[in-house]
PDB file of N, CA and C in Angstrom:
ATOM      1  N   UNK A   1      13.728 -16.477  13.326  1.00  0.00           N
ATOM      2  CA  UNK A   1      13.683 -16.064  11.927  1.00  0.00           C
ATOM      3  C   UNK A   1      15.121 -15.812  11.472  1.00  0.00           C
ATOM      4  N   UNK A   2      15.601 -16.492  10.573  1.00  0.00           N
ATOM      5  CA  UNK A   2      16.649 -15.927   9.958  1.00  0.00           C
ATOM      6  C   UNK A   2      17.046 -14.965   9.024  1.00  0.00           C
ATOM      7  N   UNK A   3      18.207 -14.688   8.635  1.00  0.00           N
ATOM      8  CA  UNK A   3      18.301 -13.180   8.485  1.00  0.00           C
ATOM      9  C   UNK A   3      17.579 -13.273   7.069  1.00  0.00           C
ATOM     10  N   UNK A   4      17.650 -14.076   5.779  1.00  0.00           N
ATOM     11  CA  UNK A   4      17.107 -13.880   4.816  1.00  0.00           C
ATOM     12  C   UNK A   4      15.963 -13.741   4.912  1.00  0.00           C
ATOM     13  N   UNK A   5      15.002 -14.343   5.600  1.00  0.00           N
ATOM     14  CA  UNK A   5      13.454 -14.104   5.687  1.00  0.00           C
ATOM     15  C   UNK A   5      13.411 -12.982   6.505  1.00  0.00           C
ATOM     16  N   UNK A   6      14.224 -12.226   7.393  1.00  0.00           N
ATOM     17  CA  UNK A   6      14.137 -10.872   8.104  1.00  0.00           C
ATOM     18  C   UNK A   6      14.259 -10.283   7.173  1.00  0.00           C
ATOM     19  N   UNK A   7      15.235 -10.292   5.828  1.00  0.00           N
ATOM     20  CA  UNK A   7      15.521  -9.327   5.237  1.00  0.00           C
ATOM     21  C   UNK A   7      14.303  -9.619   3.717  1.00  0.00           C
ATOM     22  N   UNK A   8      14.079 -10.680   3.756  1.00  0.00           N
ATOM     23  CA  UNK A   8      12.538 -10.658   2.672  1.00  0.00           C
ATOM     24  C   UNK A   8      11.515  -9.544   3.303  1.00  0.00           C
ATOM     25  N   UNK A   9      11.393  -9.783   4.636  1.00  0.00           N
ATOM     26  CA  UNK A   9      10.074  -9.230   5.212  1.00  0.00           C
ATOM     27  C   UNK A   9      10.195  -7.941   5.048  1.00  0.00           C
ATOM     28  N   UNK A  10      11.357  -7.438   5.472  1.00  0.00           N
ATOM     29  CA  UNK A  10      11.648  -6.035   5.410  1.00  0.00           C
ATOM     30  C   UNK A  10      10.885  -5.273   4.048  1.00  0.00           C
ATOM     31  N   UNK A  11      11.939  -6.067   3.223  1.00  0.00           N
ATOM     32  CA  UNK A  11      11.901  -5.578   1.609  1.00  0.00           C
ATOM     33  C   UNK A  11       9.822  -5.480   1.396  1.00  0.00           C
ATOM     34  N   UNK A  12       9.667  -6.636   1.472  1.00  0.00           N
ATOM     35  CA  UNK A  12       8.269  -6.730   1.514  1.00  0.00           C
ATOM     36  C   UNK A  12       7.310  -5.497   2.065  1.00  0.00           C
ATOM     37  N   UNK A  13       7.542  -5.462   3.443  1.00  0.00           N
ATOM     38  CA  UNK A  13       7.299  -4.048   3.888  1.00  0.00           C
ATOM     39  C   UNK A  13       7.355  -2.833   3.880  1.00  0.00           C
ATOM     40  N   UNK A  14       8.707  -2.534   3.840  1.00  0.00           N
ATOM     41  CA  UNK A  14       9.196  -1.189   2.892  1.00  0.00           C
ATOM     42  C   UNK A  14       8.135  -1.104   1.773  1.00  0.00           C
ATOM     43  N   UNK A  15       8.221  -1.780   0.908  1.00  0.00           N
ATOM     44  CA  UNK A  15       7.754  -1.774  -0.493  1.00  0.00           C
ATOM     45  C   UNK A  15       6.200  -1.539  -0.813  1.00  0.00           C
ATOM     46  N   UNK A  16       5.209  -2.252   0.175  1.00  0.00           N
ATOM     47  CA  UNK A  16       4.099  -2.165   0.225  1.00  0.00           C
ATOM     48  C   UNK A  16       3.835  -0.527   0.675  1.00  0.00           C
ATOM     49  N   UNK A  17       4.620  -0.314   1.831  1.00  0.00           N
ATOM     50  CA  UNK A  17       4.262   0.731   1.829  1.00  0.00           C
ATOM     51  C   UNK A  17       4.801   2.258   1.052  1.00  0.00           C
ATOM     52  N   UNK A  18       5.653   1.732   0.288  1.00  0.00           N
ATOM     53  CA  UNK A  18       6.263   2.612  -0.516  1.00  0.00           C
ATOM     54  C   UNK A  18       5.150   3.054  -1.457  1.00  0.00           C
ATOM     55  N   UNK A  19       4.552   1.999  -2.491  1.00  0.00           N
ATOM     56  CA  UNK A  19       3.991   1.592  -3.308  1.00  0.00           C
ATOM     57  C   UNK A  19       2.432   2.105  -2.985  1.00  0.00           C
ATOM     58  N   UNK A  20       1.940   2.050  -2.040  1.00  0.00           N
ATOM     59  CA  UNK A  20       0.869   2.068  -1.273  1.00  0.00           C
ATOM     60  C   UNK A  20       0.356   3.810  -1.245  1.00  0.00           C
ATOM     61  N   UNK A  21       1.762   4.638  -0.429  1.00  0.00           N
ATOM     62  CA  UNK A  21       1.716   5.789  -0.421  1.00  0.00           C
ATOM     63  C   UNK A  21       1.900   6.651  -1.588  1.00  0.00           C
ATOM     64  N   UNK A  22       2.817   6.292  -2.541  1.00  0.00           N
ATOM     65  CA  UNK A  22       2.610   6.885  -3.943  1.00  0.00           C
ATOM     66  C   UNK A  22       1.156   6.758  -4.351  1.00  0.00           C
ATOM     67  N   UNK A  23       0.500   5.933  -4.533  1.00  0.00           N
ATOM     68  CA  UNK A  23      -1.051   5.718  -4.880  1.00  0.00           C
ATOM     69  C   UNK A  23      -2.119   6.460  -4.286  1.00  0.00           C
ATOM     70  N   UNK A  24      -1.329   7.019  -3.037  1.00  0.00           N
ATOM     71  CA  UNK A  24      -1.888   7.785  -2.351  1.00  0.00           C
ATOM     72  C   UNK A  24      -3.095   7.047  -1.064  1.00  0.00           C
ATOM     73  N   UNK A  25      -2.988   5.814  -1.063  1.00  0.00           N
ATOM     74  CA  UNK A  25      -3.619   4.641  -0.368  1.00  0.00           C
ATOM     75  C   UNK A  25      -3.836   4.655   0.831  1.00  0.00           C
ATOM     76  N   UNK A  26      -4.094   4.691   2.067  1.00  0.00           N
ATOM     77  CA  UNK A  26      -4.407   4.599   3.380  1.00  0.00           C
ATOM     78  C   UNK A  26      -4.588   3.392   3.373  1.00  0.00           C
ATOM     79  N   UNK A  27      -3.592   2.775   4.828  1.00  0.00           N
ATOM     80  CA  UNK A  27      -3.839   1.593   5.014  1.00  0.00           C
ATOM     81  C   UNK A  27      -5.433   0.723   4.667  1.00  0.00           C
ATOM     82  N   UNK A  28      -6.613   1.857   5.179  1.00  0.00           N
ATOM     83  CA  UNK A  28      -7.607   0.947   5.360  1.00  0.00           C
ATOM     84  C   UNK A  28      -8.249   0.873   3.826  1.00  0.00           C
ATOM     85  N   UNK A  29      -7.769   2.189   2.880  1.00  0.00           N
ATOM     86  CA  UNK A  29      -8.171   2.082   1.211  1.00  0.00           C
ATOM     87  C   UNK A  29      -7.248   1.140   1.022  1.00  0.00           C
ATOM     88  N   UNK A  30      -6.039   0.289   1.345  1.00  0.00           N
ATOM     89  CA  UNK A  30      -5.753  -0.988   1.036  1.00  0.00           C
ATOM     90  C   UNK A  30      -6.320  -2.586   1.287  1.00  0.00           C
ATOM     91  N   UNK A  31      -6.423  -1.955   2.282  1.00  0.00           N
ATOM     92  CA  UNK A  31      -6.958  -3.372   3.289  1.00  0.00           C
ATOM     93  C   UNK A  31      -8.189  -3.383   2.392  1.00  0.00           C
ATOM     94  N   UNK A  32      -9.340  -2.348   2.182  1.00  0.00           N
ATOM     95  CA  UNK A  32     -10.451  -2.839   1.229  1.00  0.00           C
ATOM     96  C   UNK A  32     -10.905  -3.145   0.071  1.00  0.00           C
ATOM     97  N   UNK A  33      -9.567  -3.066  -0.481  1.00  0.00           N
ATOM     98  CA  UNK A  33      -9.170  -3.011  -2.020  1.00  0.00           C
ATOM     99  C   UNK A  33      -8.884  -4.950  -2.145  1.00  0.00           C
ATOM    100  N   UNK A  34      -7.734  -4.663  -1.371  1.00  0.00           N
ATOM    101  CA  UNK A  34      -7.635  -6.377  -0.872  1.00  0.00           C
ATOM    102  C   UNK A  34      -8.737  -7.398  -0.408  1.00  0.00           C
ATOM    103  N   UNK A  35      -9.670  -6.843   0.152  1.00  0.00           N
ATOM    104  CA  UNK A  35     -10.600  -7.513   1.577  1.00  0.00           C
ATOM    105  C   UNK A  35     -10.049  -8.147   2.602  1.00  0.00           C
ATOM    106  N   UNK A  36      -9.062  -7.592   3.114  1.00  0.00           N
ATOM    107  CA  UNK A  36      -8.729  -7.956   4.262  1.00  0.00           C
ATOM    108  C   UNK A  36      -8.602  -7.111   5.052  1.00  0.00           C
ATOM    109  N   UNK A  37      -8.367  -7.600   6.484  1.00  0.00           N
ATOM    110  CA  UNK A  37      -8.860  -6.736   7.495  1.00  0.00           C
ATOM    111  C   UNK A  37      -7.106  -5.083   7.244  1.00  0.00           C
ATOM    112  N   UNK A  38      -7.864  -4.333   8.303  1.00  0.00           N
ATOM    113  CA  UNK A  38      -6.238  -3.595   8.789  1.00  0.00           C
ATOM    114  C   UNK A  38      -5.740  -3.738   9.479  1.00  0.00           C
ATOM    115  N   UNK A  39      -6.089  -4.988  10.185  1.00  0.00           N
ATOM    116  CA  UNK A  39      -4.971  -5.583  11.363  1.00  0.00           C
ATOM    117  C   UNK A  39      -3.898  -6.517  10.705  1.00  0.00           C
ATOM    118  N   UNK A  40      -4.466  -7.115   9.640  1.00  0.00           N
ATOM    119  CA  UNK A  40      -3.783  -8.149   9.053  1.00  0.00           C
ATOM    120  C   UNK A  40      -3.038  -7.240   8.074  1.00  0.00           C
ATOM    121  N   UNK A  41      -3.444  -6.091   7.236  1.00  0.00           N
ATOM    122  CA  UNK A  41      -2.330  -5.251   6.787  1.00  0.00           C
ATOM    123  C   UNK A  41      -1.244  -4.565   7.209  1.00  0.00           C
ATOM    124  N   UNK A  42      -1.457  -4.371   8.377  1.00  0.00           N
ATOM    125  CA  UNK A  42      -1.066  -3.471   9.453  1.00  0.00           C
ATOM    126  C   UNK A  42       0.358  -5.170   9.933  1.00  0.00           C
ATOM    127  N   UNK A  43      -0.815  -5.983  10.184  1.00  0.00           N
ATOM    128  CA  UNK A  43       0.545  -7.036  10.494  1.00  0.00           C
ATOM    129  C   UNK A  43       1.962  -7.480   9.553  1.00  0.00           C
ATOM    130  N   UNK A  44       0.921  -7.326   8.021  1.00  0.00           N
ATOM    131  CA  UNK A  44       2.322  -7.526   6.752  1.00  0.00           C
ATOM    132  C   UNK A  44       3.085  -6.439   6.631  1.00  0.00           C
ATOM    133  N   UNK A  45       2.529  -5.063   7.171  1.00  0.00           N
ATOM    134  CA  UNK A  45       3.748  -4.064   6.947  1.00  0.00           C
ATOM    135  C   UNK A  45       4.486  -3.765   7.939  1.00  0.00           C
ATOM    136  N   UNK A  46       4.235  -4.280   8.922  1.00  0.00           N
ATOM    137  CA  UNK A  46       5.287  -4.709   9.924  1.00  0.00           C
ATOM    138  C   UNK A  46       6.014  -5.789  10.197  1.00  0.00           C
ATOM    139  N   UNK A  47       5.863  -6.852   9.655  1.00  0.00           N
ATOM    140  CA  UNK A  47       6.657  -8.252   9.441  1.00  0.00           C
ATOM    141  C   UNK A  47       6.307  -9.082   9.927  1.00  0.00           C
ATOM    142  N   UNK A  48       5.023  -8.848  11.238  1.00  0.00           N
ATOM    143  CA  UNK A  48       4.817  -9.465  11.982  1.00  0.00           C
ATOM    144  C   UNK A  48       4.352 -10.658  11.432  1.00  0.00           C
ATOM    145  N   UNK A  49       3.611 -10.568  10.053  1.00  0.00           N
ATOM    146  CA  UNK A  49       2.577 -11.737   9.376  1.00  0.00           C
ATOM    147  C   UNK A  49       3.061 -11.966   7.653  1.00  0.00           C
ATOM    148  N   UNK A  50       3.337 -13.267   7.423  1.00  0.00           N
ATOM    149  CA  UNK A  50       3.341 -13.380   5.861  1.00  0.00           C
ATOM    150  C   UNK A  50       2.231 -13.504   5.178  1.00  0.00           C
ATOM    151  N   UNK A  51       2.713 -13.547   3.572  1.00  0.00           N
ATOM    152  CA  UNK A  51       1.428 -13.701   3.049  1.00  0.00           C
ATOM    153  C   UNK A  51       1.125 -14.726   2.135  1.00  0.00           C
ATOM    154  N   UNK A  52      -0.339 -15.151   1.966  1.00  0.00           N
ATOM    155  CA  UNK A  52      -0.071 -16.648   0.866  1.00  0.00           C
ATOM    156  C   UNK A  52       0.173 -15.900  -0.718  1.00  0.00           C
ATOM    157  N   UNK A  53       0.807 -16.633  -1.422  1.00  0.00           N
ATOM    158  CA  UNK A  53       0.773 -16.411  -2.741  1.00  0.00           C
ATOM    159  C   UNK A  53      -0.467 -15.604  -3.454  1.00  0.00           C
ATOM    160  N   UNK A  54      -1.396 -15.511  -2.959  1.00  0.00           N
ATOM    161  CA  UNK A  54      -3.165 -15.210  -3.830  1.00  0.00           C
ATOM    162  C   UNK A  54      -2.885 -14.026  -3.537  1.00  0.00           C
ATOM    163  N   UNK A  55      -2.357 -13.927  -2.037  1.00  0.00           N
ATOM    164  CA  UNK A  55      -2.917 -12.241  -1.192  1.00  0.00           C
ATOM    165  C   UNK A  55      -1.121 -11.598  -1.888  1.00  0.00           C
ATOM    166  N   UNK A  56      -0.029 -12.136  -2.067  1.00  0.00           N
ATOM    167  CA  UNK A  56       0.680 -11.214  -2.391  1.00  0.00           C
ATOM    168  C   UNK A  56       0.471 -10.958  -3.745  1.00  0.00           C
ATOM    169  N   UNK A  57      -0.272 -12.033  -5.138  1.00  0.00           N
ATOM    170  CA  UNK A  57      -0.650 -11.243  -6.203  1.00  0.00           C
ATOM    171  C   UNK A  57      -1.578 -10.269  -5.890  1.00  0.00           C
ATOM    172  N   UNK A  58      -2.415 -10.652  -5.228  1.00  0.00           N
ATOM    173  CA  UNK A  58      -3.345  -9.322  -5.441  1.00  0.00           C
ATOM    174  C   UNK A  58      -3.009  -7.823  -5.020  1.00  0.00           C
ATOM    175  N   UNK A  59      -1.626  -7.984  -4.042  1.00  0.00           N
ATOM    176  CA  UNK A  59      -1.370  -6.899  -3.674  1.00  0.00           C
ATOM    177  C   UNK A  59      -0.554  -5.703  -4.711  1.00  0.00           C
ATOM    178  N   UNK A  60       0.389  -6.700  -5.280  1.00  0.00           N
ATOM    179  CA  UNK A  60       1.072  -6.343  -6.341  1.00  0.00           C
ATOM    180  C   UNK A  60       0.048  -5.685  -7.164  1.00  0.00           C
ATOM    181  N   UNK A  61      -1.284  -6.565  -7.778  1.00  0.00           N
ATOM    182  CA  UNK A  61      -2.304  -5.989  -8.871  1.00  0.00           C
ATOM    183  C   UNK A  61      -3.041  -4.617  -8.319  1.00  0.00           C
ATOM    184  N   UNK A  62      -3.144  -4.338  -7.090  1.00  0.00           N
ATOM    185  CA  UNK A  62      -3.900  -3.202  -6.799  1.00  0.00           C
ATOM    186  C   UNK A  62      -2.786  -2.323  -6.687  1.00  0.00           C
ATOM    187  N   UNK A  63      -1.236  -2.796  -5.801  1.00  0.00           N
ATOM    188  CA  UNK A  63      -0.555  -1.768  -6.422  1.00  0.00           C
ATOM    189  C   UNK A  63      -0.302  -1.148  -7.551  1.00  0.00           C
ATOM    190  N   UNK A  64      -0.668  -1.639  -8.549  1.00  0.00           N
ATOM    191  CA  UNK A  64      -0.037  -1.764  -9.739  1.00  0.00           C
ATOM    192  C   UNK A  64       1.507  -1.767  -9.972  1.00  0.00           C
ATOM    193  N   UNK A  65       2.057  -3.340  -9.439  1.00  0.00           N
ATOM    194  CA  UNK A  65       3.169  -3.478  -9.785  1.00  0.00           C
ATOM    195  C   UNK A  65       3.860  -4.744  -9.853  1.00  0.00           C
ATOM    196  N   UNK A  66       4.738  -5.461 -10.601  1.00  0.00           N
ATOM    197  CA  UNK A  66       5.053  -6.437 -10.501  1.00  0.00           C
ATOM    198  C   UNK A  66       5.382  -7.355  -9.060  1.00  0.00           C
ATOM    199  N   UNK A  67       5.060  -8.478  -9.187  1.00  0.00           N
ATOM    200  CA  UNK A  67       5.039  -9.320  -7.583  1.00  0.00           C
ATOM    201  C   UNK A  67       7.109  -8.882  -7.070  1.00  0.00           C
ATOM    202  N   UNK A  68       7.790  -8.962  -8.501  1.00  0.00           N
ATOM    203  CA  UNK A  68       8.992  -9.129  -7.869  1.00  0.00           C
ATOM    204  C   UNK A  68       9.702  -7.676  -7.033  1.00  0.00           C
ATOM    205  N   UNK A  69       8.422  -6.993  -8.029  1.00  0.00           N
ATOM    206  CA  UNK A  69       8.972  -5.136  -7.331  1.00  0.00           C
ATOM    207  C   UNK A  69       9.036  -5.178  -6.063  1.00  0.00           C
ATOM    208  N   UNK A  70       7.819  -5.975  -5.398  1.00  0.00           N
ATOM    209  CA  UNK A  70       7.486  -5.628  -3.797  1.00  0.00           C
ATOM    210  C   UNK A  70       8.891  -6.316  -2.917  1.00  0.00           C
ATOM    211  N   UNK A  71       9.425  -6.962  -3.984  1.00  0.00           N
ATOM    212  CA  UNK A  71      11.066  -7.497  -3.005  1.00  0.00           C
ATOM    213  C   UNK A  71      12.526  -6.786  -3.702  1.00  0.00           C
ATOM    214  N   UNK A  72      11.909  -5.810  -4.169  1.00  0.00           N
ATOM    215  CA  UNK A  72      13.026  -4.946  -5.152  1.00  0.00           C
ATOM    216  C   UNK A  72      13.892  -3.990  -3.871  1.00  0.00           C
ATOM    217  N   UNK A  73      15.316  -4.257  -3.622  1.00  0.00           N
ATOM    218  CA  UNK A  73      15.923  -3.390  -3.017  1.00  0.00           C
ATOM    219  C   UNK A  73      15.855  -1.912  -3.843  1.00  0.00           C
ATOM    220  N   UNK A  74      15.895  -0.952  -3.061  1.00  0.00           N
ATOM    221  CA  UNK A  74      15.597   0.911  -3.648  1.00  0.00           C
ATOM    222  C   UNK A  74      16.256   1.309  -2.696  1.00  0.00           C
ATOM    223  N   UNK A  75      16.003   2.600  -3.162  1.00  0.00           N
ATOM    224  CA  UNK A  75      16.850   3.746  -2.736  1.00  0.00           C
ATOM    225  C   UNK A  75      16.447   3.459  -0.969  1.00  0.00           C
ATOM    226  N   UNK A  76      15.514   3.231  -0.685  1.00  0.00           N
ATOM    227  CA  UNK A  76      14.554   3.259   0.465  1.00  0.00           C
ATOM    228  C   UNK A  76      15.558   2.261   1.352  1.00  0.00           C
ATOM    229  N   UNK A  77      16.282   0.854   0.631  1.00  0.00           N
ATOM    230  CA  UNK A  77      16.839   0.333   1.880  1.00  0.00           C
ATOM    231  C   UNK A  77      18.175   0.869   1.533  1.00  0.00           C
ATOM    232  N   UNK A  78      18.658   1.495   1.182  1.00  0.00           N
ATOM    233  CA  UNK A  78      20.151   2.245   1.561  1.00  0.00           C
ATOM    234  C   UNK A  78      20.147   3.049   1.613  1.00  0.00           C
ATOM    235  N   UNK A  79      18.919   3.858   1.715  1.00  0.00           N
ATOM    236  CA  UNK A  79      19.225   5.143   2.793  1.00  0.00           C
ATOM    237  C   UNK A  79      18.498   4.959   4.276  1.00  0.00           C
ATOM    238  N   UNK A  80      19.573   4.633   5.179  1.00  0.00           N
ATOM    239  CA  UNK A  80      18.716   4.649   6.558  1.00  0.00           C
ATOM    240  C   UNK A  80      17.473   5.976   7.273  1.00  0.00           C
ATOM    241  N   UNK A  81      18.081   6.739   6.595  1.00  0.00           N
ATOM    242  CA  UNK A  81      17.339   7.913   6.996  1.00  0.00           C
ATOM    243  C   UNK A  81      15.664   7.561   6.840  1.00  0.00           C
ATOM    244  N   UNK A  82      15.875   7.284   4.952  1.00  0.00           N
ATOM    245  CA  UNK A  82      14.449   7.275   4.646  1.00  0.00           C
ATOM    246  C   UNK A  82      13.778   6.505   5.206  1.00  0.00           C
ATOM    247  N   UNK A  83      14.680   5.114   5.081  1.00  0.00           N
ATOM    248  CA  UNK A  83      14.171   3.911   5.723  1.00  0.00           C
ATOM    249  C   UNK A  83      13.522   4.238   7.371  1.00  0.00           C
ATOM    250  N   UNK A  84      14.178   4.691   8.468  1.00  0.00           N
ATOM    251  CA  UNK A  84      14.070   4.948   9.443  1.00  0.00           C
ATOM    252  C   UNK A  84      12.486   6.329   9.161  1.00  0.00           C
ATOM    253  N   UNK A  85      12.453   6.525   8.356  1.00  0.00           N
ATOM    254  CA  UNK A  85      11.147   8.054   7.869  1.00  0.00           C
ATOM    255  C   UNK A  85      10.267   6.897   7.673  1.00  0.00           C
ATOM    256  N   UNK A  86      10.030   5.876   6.665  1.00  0.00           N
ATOM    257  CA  UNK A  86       9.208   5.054   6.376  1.00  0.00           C
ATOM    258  C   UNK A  86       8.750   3.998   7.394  1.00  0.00           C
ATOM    259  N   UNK A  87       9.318   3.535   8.216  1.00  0.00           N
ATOM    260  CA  UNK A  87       9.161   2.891   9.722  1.00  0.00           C
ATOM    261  C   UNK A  87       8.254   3.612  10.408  1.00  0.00           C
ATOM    262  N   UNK A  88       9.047   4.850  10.469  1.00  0.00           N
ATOM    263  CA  UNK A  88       8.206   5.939  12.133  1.00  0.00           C
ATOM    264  C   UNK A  88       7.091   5.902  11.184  1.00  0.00           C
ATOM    265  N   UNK A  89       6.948   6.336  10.279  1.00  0.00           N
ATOM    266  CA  UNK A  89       5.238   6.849   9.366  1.00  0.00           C
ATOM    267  C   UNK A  89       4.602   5.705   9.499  1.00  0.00           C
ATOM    268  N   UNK A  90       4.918   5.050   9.295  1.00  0.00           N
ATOM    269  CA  UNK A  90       3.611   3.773   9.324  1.00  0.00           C
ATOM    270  C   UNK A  90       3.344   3.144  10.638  1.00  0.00           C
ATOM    271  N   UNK A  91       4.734   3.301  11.812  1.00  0.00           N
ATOM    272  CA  UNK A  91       4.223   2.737  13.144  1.00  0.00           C
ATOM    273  C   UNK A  91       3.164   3.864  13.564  1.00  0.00           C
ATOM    274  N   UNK A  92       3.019   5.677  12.926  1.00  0.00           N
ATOM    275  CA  UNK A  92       1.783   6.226  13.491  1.00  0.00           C
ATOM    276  C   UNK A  92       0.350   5.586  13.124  1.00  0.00           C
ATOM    277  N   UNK A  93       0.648   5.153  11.910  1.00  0.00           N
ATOM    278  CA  UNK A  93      -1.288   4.602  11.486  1.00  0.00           C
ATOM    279  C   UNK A  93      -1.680   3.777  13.014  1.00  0.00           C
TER     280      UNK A  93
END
């Protein structure tokens, strides 16, 4: 993987779950909002898995937020701290 698609995925990830937890969302109140499983959510917020075009609008629409937000650099990737807070929290789910 090269670094731009490392650094898409990231953004991607961060973001979902940024977005996710403001809403107050639990992985699995996402995953069913979506209909997809929480392994496969669980895989996009870790990088492990991309997503097709359908599943990242819809994610954006239940977030309520634009598709380009979910690749929006924030405060979240320049501060390592947080960033490193937002990692550990979601590797517990």
């Amino acid at each position: 993987m090269n670094r731009d698609e490392s650094e898409c995925r990231e953004l991607l990830s961060r973001n979902i779950k940024l977005y996710r937890s403001r809403l107050g969302f639990s992985q699995l109140d996402l995953a069913l909002e979506l209909d997809i499983s929480t392994t496969f959510l669980s895989d996009i917020e870790t990088g492990k898995k991309w997503v097709s075009p359908k599943t990242l609008a819809l994610i954006a629409k239940v977030l309520k937020v634009d598709i380009y937000e979910l690749f929006k650099p924030g405060e979240e990737t320049t501060n390592p701290a947080l960033s490193a807070e937002v990692r550990s929290a979601s590797s517990k789910k």
